[in-house]
Protein backbone atom coordinates (compact mmCIF):
# COMPACT_ATOMS: atom_id res chain seq x y z
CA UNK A 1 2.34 -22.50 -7.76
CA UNK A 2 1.22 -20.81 -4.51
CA UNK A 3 -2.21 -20.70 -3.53
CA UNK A 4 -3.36 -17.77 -1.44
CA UNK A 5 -6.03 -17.37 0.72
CA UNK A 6 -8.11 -15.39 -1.60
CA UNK A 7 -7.38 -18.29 -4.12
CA UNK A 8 -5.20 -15.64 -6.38
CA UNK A 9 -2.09 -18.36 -7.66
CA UNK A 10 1.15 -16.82 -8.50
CA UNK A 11 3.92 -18.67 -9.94
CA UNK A 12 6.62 -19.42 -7.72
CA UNK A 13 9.06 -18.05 -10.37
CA UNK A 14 7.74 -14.75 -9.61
CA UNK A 15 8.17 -14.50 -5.65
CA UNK A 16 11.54 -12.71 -5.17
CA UNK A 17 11.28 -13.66 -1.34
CA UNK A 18 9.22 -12.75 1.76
CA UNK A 19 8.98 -9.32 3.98
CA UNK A 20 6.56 -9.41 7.31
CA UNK A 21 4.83 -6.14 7.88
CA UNK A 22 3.68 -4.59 10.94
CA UNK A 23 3.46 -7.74 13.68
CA UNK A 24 2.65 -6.90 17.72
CA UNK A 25 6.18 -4.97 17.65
CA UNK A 26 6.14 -3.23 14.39
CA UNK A 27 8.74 -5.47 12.91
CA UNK A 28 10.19 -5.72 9.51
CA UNK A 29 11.51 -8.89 8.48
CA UNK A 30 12.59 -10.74 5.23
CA UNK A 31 11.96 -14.22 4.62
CA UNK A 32 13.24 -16.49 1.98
CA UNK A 33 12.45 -19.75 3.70
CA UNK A 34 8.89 -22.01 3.17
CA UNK A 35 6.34 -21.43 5.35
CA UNK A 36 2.93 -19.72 5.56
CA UNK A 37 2.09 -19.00 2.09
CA UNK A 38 2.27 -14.48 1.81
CA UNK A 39 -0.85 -12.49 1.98
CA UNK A 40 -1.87 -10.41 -1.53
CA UNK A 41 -2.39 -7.35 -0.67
CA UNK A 42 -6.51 -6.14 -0.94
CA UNK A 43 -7.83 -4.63 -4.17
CA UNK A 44 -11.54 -4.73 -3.65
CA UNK A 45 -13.01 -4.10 -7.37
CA UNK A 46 -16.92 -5.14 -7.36
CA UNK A 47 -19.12 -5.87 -10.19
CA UNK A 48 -22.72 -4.35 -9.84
CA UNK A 49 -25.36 -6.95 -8.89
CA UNK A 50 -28.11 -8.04 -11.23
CA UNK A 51 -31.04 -5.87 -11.49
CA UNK A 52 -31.52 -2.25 -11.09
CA UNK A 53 -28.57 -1.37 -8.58
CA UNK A 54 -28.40 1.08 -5.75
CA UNK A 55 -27.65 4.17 -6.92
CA UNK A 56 -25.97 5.43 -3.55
CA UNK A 57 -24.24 2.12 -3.45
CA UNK A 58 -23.06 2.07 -7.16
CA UNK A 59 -21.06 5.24 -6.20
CA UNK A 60 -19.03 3.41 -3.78
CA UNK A 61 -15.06 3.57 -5.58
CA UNK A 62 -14.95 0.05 -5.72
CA UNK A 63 -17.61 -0.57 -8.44
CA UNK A 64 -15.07 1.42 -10.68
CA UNK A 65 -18.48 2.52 -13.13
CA UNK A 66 -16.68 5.62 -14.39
CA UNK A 67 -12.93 6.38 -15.38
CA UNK A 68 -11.28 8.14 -13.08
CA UNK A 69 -10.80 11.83 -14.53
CA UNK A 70 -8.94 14.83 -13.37
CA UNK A 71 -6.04 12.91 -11.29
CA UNK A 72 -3.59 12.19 -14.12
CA UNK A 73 -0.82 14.28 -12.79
CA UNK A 74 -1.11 12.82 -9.14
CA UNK A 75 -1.00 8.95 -10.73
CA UNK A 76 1.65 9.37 -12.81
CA UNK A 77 3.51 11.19 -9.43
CA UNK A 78 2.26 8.06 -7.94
CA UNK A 79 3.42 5.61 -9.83
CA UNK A 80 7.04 7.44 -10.85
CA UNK A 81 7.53 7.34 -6.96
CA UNK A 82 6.42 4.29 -6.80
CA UNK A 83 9.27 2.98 -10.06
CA UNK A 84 12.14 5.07 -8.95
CA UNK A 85 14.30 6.24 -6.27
CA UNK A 86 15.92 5.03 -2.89
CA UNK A 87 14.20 0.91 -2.29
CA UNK A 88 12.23 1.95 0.81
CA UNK A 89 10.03 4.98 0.84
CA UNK A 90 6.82 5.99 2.82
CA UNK A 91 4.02 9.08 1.34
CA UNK A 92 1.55 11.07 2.41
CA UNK A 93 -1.67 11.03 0.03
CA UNK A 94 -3.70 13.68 1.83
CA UNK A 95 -7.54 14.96 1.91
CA UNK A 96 -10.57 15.24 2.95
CA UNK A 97 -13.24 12.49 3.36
CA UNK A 98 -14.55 11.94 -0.22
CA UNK A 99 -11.82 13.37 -2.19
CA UNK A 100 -11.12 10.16 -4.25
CA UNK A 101 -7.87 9.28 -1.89
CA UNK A 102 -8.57 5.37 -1.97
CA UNK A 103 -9.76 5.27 -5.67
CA UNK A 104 -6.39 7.03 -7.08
CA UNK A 105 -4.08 5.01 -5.05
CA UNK A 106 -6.24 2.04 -6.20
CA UNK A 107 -5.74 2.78 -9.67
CA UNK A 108 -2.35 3.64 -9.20
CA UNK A 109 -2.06 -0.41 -7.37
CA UNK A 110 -4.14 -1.89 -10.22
CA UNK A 111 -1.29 -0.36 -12.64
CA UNK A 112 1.26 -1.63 -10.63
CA UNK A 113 0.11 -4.93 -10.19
CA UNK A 114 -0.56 -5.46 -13.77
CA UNK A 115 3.02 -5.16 -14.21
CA UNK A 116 4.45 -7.39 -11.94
CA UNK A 117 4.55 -6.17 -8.64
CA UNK A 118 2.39 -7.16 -5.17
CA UNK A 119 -0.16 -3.86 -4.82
CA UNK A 120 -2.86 -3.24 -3.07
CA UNK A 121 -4.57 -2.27 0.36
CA UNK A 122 -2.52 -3.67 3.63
CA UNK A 123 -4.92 -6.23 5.50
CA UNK A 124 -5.77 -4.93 9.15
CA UNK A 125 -6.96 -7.88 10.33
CA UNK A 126 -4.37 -9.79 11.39
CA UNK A 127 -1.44 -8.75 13.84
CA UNK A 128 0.96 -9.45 11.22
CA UNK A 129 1.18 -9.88 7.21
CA UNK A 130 3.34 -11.88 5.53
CA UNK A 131 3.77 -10.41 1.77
CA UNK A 132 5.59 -11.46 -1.55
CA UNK A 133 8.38 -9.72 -2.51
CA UNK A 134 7.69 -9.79 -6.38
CA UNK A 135 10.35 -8.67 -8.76
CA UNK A 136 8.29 -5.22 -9.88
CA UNK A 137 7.88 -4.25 -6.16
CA UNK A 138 5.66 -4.40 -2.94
CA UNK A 139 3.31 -1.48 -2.84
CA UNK A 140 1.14 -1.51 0.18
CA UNK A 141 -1.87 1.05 0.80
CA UNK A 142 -2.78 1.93 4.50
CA UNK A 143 -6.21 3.78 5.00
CA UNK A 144 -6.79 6.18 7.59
CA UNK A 145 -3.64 5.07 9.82
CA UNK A 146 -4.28 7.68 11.97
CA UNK A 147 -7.05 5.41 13.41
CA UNK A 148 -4.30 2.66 14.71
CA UNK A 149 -1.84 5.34 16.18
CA UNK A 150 0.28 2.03 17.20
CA UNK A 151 0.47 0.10 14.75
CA UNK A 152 1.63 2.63 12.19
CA UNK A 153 4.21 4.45 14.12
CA UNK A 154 5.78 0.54 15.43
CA UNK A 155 5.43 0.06 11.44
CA UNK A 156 7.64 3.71 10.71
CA UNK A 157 10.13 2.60 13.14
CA UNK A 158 10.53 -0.65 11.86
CA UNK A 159 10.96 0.07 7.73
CA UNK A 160 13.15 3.04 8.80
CA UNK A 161 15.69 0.38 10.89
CA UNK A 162 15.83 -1.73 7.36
CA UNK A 163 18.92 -2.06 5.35
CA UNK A 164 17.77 -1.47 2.08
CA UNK A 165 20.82 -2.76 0.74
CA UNK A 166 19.78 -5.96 1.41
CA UNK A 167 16.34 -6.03 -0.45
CA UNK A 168 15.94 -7.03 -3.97
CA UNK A 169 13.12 -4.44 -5.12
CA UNK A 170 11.21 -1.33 -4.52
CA UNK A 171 9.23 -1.38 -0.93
CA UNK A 172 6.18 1.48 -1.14
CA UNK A 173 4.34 2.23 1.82
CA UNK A 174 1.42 4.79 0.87
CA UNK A 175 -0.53 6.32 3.64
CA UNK A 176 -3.93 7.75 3.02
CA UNK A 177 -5.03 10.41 5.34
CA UNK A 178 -7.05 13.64 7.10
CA UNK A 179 -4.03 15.04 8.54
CA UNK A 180 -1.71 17.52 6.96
CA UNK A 181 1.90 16.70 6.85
CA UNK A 182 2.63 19.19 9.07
CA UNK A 183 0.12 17.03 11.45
CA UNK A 184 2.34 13.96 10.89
CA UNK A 185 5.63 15.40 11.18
CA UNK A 186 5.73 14.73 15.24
CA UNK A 187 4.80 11.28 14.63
CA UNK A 188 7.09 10.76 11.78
CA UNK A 189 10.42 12.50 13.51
CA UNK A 190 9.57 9.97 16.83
CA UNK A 191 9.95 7.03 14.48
CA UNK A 192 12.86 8.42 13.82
CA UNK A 193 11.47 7.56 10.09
CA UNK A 194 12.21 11.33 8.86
CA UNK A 195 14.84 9.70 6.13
CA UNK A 196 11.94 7.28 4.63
CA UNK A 197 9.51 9.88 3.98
CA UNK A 198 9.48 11.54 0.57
CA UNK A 199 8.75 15.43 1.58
CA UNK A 200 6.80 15.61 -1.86
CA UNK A 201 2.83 14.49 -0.79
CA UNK A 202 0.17 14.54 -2.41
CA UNK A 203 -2.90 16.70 -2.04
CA UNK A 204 -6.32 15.98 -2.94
CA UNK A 205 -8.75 18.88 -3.01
């Protein structure tokens, strides 16, 4: 077994190998030695407290109190991207604040996760991640990378340099954002990251 930091175990049976995302240079690399045990990437569900909760606080995504309605045809885009196509691939979910950006690519994560890939939200904290390579896939969600200008475009260049001939599963990079795709297409050509990027987004009213 391998114990994370979060204390989630996953069998070692499942870890297909390494991949390090987004270090000081925006490198990419893959791993298959022991080391540092990989990061899980951040799904940050919450249970209500005891008592008579906050109401403005219970609305908060996380708590989950209410299905999520009215997005079926952007999961299922979602997670059909997410299943099928070329091994390394980078999206655009786009929308205002409070359009339900992080709770649909949550859901979409959760969905993933329960079967058998590594999903979730990519930590920030660090100045690099190391993450399983699971044999479903690696799905990682990045907030509002426009607020780290470097760190995502040394991240574009870097998983647009990989040979994806030499991975063993799906890698999903989903970007949650303000900015239009027209807004990101500067960015996107200078990482020279233009073949990585499907041209379908998603829009969230």
């Amino acid at each position: 077994m391998f114990r994370f930091l979060d204390r989630r175990e996953i069998d070692a049976s499942d870890i297909t190998g390494n991949v390090v995302i987004g270090d000081v240079n925006g490198t990419v690399t893959q791993n298959f030695t022991t080391g540092a045990p990989p990061s899980v990437p951040i799904l940050n569900w919450r249970k209500l407290p005891d008592g008579e909760p906050d109401v403005f606080k219970a609305m908060q995504w996380q708590f989950r109190i209410s299905a999520l309605h009215g997005r079926d045809n952007e999961r299922n885009d979602l997670l059909n991207w997410a299943r099928t196509g070329p091994k390394i691939r980078l999206r655009l979910l786009t929308g205002p604040g409070g359009a339900g950006k992080s709770r649909l690519a949550a859901e979409v994560a959760q969905t993933l996760n329960d079967e058998g890939w590594n999903a979730g939200f990519a930590r920030r904290d660090t100045d690099g991640a190391i993450y399983a390579l699971k044999d479903g896939g690696l799905f990682l969600i990045l907030d509002y990378p426009e607020e780290d200008p470097q760190q995502i475009d040394g991240l574009m260049r870097a998983l647009a340099e990989v040979d994806e001939n030499e991975l063993p599963c799906n890698v999903r990079l989903l970007l949650l954002t303000r900015q239009s795709p027209a807004e990101w297409q500067p960015r996107v050509d200078a990482a020279h990251a233009d073949a990585i990027l499907d041209n379908q987004s998603v829009t969230l009213a």
